[in-house]
Protein backbone atom coordinates (compact mmCIF):
# COMPACT_ATOMS: atom_id res chain seq x y z
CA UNK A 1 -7.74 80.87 8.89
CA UNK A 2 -6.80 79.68 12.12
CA UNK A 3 -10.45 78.80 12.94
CA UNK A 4 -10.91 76.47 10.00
CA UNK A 5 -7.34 74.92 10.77
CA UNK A 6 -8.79 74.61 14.85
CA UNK A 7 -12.31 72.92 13.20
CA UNK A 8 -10.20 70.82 10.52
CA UNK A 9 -8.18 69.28 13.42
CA UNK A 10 -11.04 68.69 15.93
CA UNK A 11 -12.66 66.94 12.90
CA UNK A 12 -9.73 64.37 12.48
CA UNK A 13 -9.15 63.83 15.95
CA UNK A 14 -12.98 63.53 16.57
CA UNK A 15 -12.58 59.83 16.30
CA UNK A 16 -9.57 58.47 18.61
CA UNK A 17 -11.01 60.95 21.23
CA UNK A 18 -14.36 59.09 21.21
CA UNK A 19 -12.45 55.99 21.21
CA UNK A 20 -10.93 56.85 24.24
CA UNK A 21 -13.63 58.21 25.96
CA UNK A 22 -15.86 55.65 25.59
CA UNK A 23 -16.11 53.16 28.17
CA UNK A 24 -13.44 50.11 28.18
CA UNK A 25 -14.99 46.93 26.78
CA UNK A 26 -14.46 43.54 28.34
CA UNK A 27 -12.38 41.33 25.87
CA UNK A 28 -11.34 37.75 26.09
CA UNK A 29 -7.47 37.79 25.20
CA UNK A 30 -4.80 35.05 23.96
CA UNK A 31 -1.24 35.35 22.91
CA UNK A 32 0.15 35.02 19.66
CA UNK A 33 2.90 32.34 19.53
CA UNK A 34 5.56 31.05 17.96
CA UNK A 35 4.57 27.55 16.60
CA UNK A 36 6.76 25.21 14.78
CA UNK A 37 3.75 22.59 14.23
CA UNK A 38 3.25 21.80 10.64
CA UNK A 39 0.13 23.33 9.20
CA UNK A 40 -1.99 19.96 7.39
CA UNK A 41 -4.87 19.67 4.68
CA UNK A 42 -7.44 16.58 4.97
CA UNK A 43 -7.22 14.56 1.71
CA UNK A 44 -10.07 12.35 1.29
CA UNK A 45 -8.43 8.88 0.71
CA UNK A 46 -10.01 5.29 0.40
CA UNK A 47 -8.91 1.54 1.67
CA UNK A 48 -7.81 -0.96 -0.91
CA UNK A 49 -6.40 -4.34 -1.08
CA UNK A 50 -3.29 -4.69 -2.04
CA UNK A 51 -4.03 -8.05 -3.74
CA UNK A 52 -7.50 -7.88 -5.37
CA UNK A 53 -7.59 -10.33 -8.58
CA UNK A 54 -9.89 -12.58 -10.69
CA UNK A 55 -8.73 -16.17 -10.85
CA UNK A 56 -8.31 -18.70 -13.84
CA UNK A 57 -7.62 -21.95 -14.29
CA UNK A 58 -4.81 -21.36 -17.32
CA UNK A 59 -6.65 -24.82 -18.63
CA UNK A 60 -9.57 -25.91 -21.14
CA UNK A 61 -12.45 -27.72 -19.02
CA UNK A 62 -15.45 -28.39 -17.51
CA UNK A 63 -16.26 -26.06 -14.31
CA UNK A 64 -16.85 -28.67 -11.53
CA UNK A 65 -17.33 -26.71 -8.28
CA UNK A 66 -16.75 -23.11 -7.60
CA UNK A 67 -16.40 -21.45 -3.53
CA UNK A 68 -19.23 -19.20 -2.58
CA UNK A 69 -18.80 -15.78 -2.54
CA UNK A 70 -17.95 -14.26 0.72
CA UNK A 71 -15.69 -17.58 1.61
CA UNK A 72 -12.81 -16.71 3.86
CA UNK A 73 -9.69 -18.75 2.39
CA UNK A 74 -5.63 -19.31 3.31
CA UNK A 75 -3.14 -19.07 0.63
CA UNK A 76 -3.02 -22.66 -1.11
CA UNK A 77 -6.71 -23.57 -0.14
CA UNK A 78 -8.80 -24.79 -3.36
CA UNK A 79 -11.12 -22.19 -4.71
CA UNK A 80 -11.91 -23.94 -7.77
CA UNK A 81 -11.86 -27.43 -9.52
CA UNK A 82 -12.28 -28.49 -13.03
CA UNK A 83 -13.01 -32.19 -14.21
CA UNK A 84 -10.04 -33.54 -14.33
CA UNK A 85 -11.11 -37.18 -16.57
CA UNK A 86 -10.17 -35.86 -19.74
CA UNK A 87 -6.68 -35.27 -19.02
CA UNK A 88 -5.98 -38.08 -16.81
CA UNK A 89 -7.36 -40.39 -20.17
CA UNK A 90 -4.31 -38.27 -22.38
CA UNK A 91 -2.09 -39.13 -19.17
CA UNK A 92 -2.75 -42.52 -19.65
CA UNK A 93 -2.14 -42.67 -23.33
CA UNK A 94 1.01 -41.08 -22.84
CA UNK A 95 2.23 -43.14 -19.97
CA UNK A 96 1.63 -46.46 -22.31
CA UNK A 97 3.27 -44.44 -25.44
CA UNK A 98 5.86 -43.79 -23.07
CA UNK A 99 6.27 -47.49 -21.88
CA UNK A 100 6.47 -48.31 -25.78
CA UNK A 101 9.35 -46.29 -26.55
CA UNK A 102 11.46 -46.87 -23.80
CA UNK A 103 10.90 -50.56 -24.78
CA UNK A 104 12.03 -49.47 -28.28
CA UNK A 105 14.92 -47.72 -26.88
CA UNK A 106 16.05 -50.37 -24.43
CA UNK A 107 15.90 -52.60 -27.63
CA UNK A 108 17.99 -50.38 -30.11
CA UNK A 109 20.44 -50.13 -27.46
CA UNK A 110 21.41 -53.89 -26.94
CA UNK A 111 21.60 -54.13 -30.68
CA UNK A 112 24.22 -51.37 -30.80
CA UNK A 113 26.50 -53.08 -28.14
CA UNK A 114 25.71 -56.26 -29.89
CA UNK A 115 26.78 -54.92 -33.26
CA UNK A 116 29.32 -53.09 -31.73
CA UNK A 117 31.14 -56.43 -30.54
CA UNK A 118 30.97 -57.67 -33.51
CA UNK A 119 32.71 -54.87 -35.46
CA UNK A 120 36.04 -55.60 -33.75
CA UNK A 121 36.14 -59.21 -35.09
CA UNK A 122 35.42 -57.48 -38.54
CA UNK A 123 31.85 -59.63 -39.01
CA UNK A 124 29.76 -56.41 -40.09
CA UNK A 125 29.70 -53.07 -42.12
CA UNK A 126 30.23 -49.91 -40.73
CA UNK A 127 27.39 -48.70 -42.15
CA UNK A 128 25.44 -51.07 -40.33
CA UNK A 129 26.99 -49.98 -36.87
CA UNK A 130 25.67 -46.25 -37.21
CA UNK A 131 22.19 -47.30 -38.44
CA UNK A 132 21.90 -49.03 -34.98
CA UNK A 133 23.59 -45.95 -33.22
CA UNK A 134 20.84 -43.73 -35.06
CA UNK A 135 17.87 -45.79 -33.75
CA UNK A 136 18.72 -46.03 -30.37
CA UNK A 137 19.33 -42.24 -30.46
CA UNK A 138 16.11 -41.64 -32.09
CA UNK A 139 14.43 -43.75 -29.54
CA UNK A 140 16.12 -41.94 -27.00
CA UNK A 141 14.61 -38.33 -28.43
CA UNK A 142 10.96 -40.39 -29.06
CA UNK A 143 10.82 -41.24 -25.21
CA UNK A 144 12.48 -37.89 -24.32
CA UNK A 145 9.41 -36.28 -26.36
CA UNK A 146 6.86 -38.16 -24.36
CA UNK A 147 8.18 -37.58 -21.09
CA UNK A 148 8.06 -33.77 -22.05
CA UNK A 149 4.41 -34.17 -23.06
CA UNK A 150 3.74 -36.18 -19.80
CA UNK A 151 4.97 -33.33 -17.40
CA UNK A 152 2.78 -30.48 -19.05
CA UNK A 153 -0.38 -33.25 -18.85
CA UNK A 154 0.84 -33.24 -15.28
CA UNK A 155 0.98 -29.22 -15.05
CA UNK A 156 -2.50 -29.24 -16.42
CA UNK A 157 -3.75 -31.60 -14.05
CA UNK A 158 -2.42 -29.74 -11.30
CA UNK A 159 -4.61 -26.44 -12.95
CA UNK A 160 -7.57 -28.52 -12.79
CA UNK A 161 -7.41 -27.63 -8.62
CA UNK A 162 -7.13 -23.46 -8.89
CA UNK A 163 -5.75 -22.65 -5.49
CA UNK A 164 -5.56 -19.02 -3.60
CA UNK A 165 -2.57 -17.02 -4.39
CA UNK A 166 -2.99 -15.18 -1.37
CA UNK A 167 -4.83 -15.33 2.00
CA UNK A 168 -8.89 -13.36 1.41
CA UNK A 169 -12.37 -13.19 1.03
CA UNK A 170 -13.84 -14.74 -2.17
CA UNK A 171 -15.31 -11.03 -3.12
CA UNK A 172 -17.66 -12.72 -6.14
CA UNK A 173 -18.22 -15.70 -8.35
CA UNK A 174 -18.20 -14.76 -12.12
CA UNK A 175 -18.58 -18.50 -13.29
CA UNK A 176 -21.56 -21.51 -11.99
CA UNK A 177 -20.32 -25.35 -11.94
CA UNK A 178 -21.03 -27.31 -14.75
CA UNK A 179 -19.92 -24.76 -17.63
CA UNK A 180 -17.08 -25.35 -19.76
CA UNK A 181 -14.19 -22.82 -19.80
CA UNK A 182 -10.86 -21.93 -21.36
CA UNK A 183 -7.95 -21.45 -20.15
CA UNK A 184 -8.34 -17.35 -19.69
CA UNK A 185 -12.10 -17.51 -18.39
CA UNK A 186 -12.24 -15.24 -14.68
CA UNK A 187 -14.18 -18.37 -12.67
CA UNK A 188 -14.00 -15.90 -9.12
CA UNK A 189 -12.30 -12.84 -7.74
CA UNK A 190 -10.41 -13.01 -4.59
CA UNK A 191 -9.56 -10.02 -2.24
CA UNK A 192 -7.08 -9.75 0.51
CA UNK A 193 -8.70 -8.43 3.61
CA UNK A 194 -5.52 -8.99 5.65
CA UNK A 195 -3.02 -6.73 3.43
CA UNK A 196 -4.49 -3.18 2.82
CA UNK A 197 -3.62 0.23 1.87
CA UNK A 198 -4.41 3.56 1.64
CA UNK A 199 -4.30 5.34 -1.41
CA UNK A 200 -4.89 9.11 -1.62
CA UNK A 201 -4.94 11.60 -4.37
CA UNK A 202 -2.99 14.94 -3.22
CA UNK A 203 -2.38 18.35 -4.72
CA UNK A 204 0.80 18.58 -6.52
CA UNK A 205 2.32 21.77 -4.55
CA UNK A 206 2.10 19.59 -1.38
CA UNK A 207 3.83 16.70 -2.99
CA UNK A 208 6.96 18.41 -1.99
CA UNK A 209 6.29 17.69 1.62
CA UNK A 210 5.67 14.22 1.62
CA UNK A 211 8.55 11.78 1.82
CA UNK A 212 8.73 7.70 1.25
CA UNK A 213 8.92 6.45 4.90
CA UNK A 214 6.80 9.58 6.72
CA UNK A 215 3.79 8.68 9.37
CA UNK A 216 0.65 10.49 8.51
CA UNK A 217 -2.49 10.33 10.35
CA UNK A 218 -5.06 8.43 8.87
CA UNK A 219 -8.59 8.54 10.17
CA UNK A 220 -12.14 7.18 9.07
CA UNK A 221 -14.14 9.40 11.90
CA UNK A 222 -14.08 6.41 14.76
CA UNK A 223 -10.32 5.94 14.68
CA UNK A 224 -6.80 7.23 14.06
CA UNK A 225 -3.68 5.69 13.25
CA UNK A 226 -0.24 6.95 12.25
CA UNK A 227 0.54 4.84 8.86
CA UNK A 228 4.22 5.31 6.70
CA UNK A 229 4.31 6.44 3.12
CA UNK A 230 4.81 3.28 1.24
CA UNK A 231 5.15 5.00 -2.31
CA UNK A 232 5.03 8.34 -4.53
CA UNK A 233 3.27 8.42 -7.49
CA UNK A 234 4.70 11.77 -9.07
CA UNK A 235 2.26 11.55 -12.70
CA UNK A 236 -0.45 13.76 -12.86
CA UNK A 237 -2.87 14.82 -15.78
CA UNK A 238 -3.18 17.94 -16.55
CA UNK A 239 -6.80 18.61 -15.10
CA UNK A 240 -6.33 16.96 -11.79
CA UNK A 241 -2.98 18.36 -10.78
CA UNK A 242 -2.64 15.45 -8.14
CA UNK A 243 -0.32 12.65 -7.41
CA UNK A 244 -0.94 9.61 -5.74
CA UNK A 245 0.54 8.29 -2.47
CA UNK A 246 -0.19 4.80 -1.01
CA UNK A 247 0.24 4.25 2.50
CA UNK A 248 0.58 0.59 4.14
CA UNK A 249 -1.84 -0.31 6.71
CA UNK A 250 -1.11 -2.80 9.23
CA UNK A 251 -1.84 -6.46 9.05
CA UNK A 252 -4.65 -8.08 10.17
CA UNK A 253 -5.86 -4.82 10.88
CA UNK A 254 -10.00 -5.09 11.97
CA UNK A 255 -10.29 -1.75 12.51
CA UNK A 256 -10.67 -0.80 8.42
CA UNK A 257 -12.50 -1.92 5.44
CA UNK A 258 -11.01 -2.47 1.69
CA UNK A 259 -13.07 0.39 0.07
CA UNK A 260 -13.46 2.58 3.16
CA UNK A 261 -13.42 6.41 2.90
CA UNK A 262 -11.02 7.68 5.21
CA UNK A 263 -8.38 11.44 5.41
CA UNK A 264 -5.15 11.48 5.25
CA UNK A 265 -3.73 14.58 7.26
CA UNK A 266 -0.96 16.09 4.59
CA UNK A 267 1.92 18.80 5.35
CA UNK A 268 1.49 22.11 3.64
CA UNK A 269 5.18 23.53 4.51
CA UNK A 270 7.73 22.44 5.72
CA UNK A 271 8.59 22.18 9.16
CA UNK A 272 9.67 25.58 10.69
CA UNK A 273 8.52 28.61 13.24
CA UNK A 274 5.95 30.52 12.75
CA UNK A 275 3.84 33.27 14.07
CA UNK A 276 0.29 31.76 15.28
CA UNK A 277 -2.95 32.50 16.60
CA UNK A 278 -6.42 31.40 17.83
CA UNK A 279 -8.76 31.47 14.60
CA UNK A 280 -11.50 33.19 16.99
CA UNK A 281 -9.05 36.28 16.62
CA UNK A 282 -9.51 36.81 12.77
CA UNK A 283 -12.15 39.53 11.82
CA UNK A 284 -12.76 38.77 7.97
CA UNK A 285 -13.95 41.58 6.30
CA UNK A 286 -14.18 42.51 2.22
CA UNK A 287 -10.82 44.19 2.30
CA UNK A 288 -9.03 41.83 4.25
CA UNK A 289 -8.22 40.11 7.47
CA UNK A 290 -7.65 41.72 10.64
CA UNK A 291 -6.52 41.35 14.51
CA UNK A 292 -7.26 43.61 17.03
CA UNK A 293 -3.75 43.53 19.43
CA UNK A 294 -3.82 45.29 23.24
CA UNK A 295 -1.33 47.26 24.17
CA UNK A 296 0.38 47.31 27.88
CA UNK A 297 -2.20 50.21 28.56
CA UNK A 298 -5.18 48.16 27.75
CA UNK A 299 -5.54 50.04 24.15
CA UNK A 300 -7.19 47.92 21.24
CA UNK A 301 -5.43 48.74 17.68
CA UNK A 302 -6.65 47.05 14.24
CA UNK A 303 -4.02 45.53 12.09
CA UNK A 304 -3.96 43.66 8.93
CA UNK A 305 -2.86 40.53 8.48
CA UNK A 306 -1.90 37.82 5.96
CA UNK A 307 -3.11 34.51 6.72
CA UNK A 308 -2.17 31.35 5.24
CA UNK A 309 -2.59 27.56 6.65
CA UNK A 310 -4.19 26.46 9.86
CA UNK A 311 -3.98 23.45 11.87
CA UNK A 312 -6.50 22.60 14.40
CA UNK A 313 -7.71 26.09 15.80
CA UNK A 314 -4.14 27.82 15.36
CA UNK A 315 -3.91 29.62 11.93
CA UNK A 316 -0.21 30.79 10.67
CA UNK A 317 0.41 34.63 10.14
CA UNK A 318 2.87 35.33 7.51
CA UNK A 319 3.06 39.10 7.71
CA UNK A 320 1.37 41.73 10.29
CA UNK A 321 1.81 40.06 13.72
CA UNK A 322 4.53 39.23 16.02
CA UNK A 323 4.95 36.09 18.70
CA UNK A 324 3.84 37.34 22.23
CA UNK A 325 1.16 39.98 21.57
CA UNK A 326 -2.05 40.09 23.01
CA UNK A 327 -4.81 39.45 20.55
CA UNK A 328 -8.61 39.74 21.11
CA UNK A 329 -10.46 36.11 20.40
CA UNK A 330 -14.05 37.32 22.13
CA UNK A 331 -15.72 41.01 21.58
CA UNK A 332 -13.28 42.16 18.72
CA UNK A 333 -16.30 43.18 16.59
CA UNK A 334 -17.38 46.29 18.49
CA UNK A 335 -14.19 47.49 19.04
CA UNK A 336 -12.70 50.62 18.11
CA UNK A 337 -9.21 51.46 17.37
CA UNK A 338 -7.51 53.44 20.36
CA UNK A 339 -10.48 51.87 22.56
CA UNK A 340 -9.44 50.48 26.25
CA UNK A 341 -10.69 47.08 27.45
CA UNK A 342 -10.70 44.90 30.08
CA UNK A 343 -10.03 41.45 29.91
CA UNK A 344 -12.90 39.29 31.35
């Protein structure tokens, strides 16, 4: 009995005694640190502009002369112009209907204060009196009329001339000259090169983290900039499960491109200490992740741990792993538990 207790034990010990007999293995070694950097996820993002619209005249017409595509333009420069001739002709007939009725009215008028003097010496009807009050009022409301048709010939006019809204690039001509058009026909679409954002699409658990006002690095692989969250677009369907944020770019900014791909570095947590180490220390096996720690006598122990974001190299442990112990990055592979090293 106590022979087969004697082999049982030599079996189980069998393994740390090999450990420590064999010969100490050279290691590279880092510390695991308390970090209170924010782990982030790369969100593939794109460039807009935030003014990007097609252009009508709001008028009926014949299409004159349209800008090239690919036409740099200042807000108020002409992009567009319609033949103006039929509407300056209705202008004209207006101005001379115009001239007639203020005639008219000038006309009822003296004939009021002429009957009106005449209707304190008793010489005319009453009757008479506010017949010539009602036509010079009428003629009043005839001219009134015109006047009001004049100034939306004049508002169509100024339609014939389509001017930018907004500073751009003429992105592309939908309409040729010498077409006619309505009112609601797209003749070009202009795009603002000079005012752009960044839009991005991120997962909804992460939405948490993000706040109006926050700088988040932006990058398009030759440069990075720090841009502020401009809005929050909490709605999400179903299948996505993401929310839009826009970000505000700077202006006059040559460095991007309206309908560039670009990341947008995005907080997983929020902001507070946490164990972390060198990514090079993580042995990823089927049962889980592991560390191998040294001890102050040189000895190499396995442990598990529970891994959960990363940033850069530096990966956060959530449970298995203090701050300040010494963790294997190089040669953890061949190591045995209860084996000695050296550090190289």
């Amino acid at each position: 009995m106590r022979n087969s207790i004697l082999a049982l034990s030599l079996i189980l010990l069998s393994p740390l005694v090999q450990a420590q007999q064999a010969p100490a293995s050279t290691v590279q070694l880092t510390e695991s640190r308390l970090s209170y950097e924010v782990p982030t996820l790369d969100v593939p993002a794109t460039v807009y502009s935030s003014n990007n619209t097609e252009l009508t005249s709001g008028v009926d017409g014949r299409l004159h002369w349209v800008a090239e595509a690919g036409t740099l333009v200042q807000a108020g420069d002409i992009v567009a112009e319609l033949d103006p001739t039929p509407l300056k002709l209705q202008r004209a007939e207006l101005a001379a209907q115009l001239q007639r009725a203020t005639l008219q009215a000038d006309y009822f008028q003296r004939e009021y204060q002429r009957l009106t003097e005449l209707q304190h010496s008793q010489s005319i009807a009453l009757l008479q009196l506010d017949k010539a009050h009602s036509d010079h009022q009428l003629a009043q409301a005839d001219a009134a009329i015109i006047r009001a048709r004049l100034a939306q010939l004049d508002d169509q006019l100024s339609r014939t001339k389509v001017t930018a809204p907004f500073a751009g690039v003429v992105a592309e001509r939908l309409r040729q000259a010498g077409g006619d058009v309505s009112r609601n026909t797209p003749l070009l679409r202009l795009q603002d090169i000079y005012q752009l954002e960044v839009r991005a699409f991120i997962p909804l658990q992460y939405l948490r983290y993000v706040r109006p006002g926050d700088k988040l690095d932006v990058s398009n692989g030759l440069k990075q900039q720090q841009l502020a969250v401009t809005a929050l677009i909490p709605a999400a369907d179903a299948q996505s499960q993401r929310a839009e944020l826009r970000l505000k770019l700077h202006k006059n900014n040559s460095d991007w491109l309206a309908g560039e791909m670009v990341n947008v570095k995005v907080a997983t947590r929020d902001s507070k200490a946490a164990v972390t180490v060198h990514r090079d220390a993580l042995l990823l096996r089927s049962d889980g992740t592991y560390v191998v720690t040294v001890d102050e006598q040189n000895i190499a122990h396995r442990k598990a741990v529970k891994v959960s974001e990363g940033s850069g190299d530096w990966v956060t442990i959530d449970e298995g792993l203090s701050a300040g112990e010494k963790v294997v990055t190089r040669g953890a592979e061949r190591l045995r538990d209860g084996q000695a090293v050296t550090q190289s």
